[in-house]
PDB file of N, CA and C in Angstrom:
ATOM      1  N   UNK A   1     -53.194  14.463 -45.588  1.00  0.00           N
ATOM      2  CA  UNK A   1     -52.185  14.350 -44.557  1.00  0.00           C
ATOM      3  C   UNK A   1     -52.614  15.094 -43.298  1.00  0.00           C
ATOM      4  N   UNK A   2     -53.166  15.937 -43.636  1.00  0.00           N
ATOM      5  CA  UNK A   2     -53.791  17.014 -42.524  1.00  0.00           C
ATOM      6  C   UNK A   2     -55.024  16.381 -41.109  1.00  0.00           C
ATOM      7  N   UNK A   3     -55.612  15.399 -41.953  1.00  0.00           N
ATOM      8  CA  UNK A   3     -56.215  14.380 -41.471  1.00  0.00           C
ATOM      9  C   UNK A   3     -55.740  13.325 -40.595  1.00  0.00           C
ATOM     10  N   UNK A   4     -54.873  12.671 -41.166  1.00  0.00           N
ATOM     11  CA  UNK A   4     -54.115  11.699 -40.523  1.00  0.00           C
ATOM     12  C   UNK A   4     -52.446  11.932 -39.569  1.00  0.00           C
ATOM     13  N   UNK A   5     -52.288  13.082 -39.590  1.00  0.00           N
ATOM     14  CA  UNK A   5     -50.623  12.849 -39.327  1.00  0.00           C
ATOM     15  C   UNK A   5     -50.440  12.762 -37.652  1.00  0.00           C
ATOM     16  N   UNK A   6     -51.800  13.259 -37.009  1.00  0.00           N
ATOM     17  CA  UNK A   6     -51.859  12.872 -35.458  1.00  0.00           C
ATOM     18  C   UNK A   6     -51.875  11.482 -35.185  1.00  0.00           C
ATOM     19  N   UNK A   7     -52.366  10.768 -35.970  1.00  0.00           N
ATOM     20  CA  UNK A   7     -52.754   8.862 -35.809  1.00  0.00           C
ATOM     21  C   UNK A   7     -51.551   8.128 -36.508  1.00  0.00           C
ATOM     22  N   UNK A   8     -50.889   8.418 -37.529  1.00  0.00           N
ATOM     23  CA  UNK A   8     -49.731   7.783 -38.210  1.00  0.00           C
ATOM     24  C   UNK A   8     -48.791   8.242 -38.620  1.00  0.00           C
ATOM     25  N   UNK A   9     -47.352   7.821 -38.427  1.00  0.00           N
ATOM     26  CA  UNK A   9     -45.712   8.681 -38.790  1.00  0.00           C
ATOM     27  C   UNK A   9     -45.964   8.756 -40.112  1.00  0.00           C
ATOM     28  N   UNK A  10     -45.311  10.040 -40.654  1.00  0.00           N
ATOM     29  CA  UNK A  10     -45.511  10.265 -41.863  1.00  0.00           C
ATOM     30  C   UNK A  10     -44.255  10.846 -42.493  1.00  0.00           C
ATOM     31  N   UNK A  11     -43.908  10.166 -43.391  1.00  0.00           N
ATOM     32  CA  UNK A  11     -42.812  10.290 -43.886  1.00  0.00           C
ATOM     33  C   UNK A  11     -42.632  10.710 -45.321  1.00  0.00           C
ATOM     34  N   UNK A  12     -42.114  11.955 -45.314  1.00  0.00           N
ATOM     35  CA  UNK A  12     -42.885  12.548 -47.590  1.00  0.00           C
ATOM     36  C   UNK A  12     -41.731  12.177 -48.086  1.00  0.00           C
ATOM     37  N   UNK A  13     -42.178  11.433 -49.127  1.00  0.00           N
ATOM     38  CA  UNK A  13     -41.293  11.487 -50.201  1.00  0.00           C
ATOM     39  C   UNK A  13     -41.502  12.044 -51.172  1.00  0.00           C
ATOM     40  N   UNK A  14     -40.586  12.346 -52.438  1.00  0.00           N
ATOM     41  CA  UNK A  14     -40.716  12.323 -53.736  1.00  0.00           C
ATOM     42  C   UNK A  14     -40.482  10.997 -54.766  1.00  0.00           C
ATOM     43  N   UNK A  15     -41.699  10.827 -55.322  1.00  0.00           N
ATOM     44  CA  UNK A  15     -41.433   9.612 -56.038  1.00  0.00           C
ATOM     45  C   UNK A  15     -40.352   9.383 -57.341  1.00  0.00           C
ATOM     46  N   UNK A  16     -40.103   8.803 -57.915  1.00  0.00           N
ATOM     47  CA  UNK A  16     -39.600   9.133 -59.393  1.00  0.00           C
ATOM     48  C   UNK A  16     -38.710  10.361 -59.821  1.00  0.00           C
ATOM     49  N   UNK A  17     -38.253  10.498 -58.661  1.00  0.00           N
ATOM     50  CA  UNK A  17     -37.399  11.824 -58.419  1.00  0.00           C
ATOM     51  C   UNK A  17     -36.233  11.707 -59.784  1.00  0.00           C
ATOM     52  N   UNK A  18     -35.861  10.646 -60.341  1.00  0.00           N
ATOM     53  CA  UNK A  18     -34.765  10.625 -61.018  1.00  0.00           C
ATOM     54  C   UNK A  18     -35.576  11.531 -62.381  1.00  0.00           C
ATOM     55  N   UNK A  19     -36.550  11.797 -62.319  1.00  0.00           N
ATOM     56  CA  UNK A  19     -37.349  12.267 -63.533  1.00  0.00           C
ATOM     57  C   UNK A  19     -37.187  13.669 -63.611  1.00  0.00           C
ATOM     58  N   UNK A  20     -36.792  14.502 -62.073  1.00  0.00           N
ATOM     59  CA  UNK A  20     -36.740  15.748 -62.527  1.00  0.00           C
ATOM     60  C   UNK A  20     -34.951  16.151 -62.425  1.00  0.00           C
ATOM     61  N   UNK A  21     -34.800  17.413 -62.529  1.00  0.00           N
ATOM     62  CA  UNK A  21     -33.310  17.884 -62.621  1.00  0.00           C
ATOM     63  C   UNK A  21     -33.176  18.465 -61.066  1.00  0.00           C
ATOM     64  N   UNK A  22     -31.869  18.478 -61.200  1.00  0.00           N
ATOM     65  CA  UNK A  22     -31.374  18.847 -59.200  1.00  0.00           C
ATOM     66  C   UNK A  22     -31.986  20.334 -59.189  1.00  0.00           C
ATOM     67  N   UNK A  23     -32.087  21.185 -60.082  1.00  0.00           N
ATOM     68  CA  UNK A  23     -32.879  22.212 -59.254  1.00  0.00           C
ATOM     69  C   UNK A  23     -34.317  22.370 -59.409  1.00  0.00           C
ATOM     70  N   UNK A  24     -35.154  21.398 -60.145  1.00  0.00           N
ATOM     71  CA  UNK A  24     -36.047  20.748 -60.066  1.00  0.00           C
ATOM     72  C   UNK A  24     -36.930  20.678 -58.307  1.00  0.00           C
ATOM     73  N   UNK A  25     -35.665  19.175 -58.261  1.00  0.00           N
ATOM     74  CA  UNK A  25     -35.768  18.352 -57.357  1.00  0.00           C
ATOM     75  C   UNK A  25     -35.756  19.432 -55.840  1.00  0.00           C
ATOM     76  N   UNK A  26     -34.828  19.976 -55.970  1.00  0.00           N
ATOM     77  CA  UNK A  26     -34.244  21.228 -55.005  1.00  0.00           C
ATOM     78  C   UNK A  26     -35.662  22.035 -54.633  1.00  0.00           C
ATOM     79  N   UNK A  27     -36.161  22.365 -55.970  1.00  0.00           N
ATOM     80  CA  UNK A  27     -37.469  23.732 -55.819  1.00  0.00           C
ATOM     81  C   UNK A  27     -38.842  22.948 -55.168  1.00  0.00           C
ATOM     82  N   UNK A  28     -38.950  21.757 -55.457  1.00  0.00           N
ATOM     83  CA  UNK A  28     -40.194  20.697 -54.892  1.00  0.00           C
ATOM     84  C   UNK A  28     -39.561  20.690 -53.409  1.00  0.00           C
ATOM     85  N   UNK A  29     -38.793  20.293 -53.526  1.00  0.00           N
ATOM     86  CA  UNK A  29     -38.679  19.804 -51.762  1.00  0.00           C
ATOM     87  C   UNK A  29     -38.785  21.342 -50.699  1.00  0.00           C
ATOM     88  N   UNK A  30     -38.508  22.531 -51.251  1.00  0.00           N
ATOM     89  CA  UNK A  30     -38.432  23.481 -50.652  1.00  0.00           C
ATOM     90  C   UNK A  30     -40.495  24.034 -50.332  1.00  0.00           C
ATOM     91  N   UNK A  31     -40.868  23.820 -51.801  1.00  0.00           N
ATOM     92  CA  UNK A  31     -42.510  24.094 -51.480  1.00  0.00           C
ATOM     93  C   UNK A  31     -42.826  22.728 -50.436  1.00  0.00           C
ATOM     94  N   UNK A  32     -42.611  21.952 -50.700  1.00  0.00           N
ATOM     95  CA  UNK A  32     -43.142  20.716 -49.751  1.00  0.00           C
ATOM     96  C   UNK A  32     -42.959  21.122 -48.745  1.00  0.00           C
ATOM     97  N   UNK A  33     -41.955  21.566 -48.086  1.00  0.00           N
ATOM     98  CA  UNK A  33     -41.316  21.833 -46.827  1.00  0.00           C
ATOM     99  C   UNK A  33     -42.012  23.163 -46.233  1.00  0.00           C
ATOM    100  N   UNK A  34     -42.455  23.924 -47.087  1.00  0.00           N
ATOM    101  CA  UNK A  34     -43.138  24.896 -46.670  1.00  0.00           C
ATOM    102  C   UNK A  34     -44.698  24.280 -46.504  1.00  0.00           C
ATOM    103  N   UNK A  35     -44.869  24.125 -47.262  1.00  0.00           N
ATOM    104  CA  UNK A  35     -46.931  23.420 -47.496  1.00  0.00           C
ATOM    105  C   UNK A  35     -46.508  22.532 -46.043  1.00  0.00           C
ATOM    106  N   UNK A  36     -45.494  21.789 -45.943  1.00  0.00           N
ATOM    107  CA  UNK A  36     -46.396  21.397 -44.745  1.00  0.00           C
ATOM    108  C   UNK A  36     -45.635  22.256 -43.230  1.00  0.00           C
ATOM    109  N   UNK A  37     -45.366  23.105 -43.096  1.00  0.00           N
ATOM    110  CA  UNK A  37     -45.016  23.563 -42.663  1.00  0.00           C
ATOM    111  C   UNK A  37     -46.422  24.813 -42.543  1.00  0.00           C
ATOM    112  N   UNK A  38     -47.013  25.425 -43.106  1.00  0.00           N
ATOM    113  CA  UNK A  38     -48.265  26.054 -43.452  1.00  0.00           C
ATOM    114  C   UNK A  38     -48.643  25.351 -42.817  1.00  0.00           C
ATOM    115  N   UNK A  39     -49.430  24.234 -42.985  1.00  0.00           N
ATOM    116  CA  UNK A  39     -50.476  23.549 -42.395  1.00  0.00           C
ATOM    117  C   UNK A  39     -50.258  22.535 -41.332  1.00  0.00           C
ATOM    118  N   UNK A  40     -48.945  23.340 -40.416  1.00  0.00           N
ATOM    119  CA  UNK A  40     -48.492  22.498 -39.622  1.00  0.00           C
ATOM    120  C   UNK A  40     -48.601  21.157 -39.123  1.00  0.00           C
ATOM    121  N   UNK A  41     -48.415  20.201 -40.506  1.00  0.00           N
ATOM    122  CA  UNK A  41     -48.447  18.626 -40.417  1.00  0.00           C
ATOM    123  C   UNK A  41     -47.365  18.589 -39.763  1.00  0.00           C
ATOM    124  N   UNK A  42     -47.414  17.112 -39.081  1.00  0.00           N
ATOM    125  CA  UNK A  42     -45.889  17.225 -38.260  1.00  0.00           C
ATOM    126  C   UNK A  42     -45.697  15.367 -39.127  1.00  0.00           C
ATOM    127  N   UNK A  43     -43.955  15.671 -39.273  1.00  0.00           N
ATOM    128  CA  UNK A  43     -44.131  14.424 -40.055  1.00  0.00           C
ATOM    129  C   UNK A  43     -43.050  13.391 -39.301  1.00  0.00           C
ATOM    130  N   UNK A  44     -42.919  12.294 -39.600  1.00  0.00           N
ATOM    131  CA  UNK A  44     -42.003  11.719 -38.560  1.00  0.00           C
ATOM    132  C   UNK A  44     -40.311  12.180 -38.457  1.00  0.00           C
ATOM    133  N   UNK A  45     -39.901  12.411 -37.317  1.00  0.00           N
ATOM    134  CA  UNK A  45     -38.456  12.681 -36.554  1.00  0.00           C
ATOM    135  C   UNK A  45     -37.546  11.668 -36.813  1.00  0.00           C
ATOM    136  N   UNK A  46     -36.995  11.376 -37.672  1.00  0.00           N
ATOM    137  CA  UNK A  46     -35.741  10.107 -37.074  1.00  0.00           C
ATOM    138  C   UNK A  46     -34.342  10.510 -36.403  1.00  0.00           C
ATOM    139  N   UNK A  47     -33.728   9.956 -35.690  1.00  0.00           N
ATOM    140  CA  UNK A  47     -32.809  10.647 -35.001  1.00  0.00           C
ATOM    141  C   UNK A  47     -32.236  11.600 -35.809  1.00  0.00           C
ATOM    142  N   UNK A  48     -31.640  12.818 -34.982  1.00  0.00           N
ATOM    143  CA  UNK A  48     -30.849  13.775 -35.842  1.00  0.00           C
ATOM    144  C   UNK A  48     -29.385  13.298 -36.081  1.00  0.00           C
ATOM    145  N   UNK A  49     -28.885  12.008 -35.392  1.00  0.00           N
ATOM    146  CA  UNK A  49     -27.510  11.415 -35.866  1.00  0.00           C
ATOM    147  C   UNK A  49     -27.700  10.662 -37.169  1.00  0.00           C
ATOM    148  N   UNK A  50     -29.208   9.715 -37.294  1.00  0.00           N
ATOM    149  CA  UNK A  50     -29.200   9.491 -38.860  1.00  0.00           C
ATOM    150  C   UNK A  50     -29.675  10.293 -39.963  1.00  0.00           C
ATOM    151  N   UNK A  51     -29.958  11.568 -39.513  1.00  0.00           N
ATOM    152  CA  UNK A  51     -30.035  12.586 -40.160  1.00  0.00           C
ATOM    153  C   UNK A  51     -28.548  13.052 -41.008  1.00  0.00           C
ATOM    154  N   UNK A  52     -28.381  13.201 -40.144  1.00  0.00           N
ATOM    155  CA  UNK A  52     -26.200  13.755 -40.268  1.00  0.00           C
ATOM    156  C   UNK A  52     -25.969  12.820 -41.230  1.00  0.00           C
ATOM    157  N   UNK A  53     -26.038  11.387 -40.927  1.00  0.00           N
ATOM    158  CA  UNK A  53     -24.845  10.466 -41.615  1.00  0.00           C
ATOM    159  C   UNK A  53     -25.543  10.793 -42.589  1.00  0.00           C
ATOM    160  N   UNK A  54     -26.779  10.340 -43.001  1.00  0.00           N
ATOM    161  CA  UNK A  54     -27.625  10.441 -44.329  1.00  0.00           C
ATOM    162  C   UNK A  54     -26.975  11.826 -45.110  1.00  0.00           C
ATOM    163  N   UNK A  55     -26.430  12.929 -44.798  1.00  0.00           N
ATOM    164  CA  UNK A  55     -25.799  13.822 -45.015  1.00  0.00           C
ATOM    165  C   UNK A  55     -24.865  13.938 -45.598  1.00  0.00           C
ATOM    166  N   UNK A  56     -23.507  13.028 -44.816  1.00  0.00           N
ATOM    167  CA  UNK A  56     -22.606  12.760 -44.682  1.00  0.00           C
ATOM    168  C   UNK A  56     -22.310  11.288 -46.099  1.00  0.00           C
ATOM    169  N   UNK A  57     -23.602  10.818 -46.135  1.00  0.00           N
ATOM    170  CA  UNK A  57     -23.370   9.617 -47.262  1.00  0.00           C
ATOM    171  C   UNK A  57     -23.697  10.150 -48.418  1.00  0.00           C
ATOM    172  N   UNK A  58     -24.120  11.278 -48.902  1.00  0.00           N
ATOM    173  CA  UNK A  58     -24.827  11.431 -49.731  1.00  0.00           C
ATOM    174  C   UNK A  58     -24.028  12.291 -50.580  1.00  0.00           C
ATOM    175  N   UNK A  59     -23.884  13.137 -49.527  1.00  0.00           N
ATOM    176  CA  UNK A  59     -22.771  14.196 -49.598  1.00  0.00           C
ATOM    177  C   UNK A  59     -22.906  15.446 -50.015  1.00  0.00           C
ATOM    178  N   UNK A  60     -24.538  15.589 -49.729  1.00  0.00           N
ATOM    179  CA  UNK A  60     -25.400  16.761 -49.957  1.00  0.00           C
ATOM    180  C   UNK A  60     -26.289  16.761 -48.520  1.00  0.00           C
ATOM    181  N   UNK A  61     -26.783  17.824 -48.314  1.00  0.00           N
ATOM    182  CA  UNK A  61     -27.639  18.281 -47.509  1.00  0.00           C
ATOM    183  C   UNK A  61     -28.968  17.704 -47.571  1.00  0.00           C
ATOM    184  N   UNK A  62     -29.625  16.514 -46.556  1.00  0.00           N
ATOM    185  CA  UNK A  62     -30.948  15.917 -47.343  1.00  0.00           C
ATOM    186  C   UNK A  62     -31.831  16.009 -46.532  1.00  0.00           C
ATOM    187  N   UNK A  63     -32.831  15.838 -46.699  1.00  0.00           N
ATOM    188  CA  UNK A  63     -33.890  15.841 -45.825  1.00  0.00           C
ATOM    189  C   UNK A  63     -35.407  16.016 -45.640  1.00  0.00           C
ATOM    190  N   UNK A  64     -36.312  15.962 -45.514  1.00  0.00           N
ATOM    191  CA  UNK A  64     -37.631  15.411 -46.156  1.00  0.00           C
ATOM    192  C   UNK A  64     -38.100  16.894 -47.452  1.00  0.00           C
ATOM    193  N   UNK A  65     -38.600  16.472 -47.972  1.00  0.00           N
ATOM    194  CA  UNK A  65     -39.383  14.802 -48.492  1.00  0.00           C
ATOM    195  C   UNK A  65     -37.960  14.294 -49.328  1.00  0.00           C
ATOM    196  N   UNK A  66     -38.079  13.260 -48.750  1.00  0.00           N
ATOM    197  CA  UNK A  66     -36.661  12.316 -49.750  1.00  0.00           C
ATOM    198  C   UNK A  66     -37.282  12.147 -50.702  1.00  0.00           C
ATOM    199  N   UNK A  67     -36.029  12.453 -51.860  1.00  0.00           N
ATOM    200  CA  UNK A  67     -36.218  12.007 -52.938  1.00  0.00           C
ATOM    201  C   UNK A  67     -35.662  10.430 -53.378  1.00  0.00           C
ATOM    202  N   UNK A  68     -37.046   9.645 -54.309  1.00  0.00           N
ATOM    203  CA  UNK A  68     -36.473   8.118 -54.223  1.00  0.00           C
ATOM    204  C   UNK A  68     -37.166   7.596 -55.551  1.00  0.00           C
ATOM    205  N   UNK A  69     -35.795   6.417 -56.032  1.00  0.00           N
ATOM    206  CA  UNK A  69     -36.540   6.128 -56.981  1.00  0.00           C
ATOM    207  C   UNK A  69     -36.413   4.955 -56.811  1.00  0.00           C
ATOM    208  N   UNK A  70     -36.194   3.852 -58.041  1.00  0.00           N
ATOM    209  CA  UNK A  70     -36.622   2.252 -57.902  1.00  0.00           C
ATOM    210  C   UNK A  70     -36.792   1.911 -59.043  1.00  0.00           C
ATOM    211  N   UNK A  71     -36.090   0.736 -59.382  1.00  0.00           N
ATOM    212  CA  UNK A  71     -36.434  -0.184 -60.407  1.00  0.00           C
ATOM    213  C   UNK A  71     -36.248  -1.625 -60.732  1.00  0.00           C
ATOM    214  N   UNK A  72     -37.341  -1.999 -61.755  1.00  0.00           N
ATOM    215  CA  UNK A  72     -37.022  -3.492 -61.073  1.00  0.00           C
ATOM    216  C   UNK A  72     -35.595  -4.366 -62.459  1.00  0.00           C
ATOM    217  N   UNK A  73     -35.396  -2.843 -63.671  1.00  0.00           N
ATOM    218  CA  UNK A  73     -34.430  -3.503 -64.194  1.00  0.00           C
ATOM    219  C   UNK A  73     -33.078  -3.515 -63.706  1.00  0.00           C
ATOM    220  N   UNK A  74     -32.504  -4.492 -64.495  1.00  0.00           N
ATOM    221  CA  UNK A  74     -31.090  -4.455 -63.610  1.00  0.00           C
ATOM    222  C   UNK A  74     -29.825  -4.790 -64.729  1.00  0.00           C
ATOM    223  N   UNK A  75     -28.314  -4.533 -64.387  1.00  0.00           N
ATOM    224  CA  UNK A  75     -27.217  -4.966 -65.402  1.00  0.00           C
ATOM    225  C   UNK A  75     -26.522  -4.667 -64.549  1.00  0.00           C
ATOM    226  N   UNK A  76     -25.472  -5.595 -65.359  1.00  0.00           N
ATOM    227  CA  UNK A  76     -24.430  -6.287 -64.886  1.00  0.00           C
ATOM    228  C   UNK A  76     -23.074  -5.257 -65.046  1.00  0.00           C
ATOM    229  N   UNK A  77     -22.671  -4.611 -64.309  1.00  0.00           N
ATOM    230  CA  UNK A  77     -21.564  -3.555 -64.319  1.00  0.00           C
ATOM    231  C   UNK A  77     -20.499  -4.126 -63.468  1.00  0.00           C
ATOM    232  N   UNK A  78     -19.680  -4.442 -63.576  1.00  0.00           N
ATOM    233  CA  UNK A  78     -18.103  -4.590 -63.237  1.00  0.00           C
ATOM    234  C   UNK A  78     -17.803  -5.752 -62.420  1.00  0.00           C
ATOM    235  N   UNK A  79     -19.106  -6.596 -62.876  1.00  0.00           N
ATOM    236  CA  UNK A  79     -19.260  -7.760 -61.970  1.00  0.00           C
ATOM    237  C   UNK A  79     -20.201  -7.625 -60.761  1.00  0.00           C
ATOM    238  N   UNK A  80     -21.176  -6.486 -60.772  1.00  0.00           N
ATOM    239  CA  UNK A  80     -21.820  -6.435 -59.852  1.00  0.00           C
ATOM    240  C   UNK A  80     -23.631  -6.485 -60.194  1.00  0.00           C
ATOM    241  N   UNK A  81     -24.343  -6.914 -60.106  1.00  0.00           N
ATOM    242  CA  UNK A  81     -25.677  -6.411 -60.458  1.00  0.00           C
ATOM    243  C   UNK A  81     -26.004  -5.205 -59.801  1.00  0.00           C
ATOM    244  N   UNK A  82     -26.620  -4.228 -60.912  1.00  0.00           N
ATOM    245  CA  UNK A  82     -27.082  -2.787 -60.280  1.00  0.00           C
ATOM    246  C   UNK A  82     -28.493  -2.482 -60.986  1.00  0.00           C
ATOM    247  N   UNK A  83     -29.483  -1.808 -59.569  1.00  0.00           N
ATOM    248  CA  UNK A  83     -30.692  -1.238 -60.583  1.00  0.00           C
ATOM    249  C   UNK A  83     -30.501  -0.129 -60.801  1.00  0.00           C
ATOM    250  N   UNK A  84     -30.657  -0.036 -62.245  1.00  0.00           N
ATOM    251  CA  UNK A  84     -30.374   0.883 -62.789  1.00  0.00           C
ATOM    252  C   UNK A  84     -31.806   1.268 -64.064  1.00  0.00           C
ATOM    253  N   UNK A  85     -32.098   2.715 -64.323  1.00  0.00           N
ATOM    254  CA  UNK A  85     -32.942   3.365 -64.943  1.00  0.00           C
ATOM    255  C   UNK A  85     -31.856   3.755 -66.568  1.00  0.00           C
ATOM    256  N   UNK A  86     -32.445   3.193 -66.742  1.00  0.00           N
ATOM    257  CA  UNK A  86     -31.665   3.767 -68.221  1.00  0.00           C
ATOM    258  C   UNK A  86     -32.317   4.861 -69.329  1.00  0.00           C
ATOM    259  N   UNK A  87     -31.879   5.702 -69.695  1.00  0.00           N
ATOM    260  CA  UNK A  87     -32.466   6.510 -70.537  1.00  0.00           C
ATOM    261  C   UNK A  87     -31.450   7.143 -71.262  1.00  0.00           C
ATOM    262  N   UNK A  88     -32.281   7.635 -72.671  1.00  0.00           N
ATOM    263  CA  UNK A  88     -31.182   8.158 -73.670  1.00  0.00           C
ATOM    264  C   UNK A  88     -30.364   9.135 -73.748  1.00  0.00           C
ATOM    265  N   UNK A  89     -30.115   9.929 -72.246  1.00  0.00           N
ATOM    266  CA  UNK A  89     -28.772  10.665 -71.581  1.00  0.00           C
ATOM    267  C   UNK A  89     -28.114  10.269 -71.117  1.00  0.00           C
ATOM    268  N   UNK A  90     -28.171   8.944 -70.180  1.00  0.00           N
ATOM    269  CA  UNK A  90     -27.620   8.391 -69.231  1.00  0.00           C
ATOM    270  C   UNK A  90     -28.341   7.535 -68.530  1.00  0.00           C
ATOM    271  N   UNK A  91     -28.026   7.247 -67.489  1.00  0.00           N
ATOM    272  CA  UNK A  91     -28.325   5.704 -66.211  1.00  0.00           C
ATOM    273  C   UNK A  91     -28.996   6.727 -65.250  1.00  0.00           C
ATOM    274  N   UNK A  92     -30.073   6.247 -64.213  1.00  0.00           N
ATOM    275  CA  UNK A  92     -29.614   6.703 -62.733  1.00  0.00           C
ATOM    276  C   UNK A  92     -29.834   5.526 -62.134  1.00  0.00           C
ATOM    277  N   UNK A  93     -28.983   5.247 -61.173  1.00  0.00           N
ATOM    278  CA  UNK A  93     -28.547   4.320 -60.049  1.00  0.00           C
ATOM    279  C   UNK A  93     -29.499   4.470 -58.791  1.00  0.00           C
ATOM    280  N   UNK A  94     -30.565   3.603 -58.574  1.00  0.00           N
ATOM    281  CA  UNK A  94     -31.115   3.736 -57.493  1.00  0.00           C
ATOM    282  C   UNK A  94     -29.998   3.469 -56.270  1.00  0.00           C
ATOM    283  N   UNK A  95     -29.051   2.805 -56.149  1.00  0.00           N
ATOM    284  CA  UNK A  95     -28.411   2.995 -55.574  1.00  0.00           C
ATOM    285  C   UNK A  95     -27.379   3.950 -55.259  1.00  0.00           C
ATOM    286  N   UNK A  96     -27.105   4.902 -55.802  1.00  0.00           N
ATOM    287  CA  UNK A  96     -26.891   6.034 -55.830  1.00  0.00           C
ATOM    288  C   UNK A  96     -26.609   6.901 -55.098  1.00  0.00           C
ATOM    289  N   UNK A  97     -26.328   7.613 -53.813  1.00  0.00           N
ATOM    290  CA  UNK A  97     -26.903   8.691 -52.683  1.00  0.00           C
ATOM    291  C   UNK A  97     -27.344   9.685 -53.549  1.00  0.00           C
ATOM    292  N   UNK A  98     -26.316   9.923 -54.902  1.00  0.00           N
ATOM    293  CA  UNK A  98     -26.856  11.497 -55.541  1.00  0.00           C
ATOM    294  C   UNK A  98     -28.053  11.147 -56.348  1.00  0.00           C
ATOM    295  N   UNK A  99     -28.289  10.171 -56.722  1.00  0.00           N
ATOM    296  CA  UNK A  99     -29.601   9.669 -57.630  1.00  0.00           C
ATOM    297  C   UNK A  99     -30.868   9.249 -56.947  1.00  0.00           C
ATOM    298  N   UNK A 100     -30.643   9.065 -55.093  1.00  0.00           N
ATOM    299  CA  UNK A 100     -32.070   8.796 -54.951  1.00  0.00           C
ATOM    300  C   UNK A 100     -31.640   8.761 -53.276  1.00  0.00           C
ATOM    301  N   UNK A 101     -32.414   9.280 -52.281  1.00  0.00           N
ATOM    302  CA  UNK A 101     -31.856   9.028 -50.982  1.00  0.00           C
ATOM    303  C   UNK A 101     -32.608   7.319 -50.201  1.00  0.00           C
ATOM    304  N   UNK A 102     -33.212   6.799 -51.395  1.00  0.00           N
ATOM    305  CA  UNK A 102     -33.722   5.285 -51.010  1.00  0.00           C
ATOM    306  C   UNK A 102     -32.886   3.935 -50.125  1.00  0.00           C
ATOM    307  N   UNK A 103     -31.509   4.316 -50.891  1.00  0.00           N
ATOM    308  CA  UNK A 103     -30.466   3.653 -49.884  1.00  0.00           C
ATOM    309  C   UNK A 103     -30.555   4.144 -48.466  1.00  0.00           C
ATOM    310  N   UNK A 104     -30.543   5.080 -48.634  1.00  0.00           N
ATOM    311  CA  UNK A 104     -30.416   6.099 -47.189  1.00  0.00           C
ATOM    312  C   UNK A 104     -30.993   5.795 -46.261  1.00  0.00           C
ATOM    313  N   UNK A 105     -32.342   5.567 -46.563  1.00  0.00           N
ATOM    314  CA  UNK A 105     -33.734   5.462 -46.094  1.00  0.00           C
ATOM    315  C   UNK A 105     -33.171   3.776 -45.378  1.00  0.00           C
ATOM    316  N   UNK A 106     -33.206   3.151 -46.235  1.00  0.00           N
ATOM    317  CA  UNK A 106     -33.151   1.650 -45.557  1.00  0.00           C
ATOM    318  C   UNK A 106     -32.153   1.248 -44.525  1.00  0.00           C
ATOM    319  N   UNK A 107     -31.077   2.205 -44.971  1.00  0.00           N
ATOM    320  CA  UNK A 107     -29.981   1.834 -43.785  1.00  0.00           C
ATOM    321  C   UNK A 107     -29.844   2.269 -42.204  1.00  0.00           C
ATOM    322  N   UNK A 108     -31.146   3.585 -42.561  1.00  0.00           N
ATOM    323  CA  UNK A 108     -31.266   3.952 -41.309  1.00  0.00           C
ATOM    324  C   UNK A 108     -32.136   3.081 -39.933  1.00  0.00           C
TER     325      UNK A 108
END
């Protein structure tokens, strides 16, 4: 990244984020945020109003590296198709705000 972030917007994510736990997820994004912050990468700006809403939708405090996940299975819940991750605790909802900020991302 250190290489490239003068020539192309760079935007960090976390992949497969539904894999770790919220203070997990919480403790990665805080070293990320520092590492590149150390090595003063500069990564892309999107407005600070879709910053807020992304905030405001989520209903947590968010902000790079987003965490995001994805899948290509899907079921049928209340008449709606949803992708959904299934595992033997529970679901996570890529659609979600608390399960993945991927919605987030697209609407902005």
């Amino acid at each position: 990244m250190k290489e490239i972030h003068t020539k192309v917007p760079i935007i960090p994510i976390i992949a497969k984020s539904d894999t770790m736990t919220s203070a997990e997820k919480k403790e990665f994004k805080e070293w990320v945020q520092q590492k590149l912050q150390e090595e003063e990468i500069k990564i892309f700006q999107f407005d600070p109003s879709t910053i807020d809403e992304m905030s405001r939708q989520a209903e947590v405090a968010t902000g790079p590296p987003w965490a995001v996940m994805a899948t290509k299975d899907t079921t049928i819940e209340d008449g709606e198709v949803k992708a959904l991750r299934i595992y033997d605790w529970g679901a996570a909802d890529a659609a979600n705000p608390q399960h993945s900020d991927l919605l987030l991302r697209c609407r902005s």
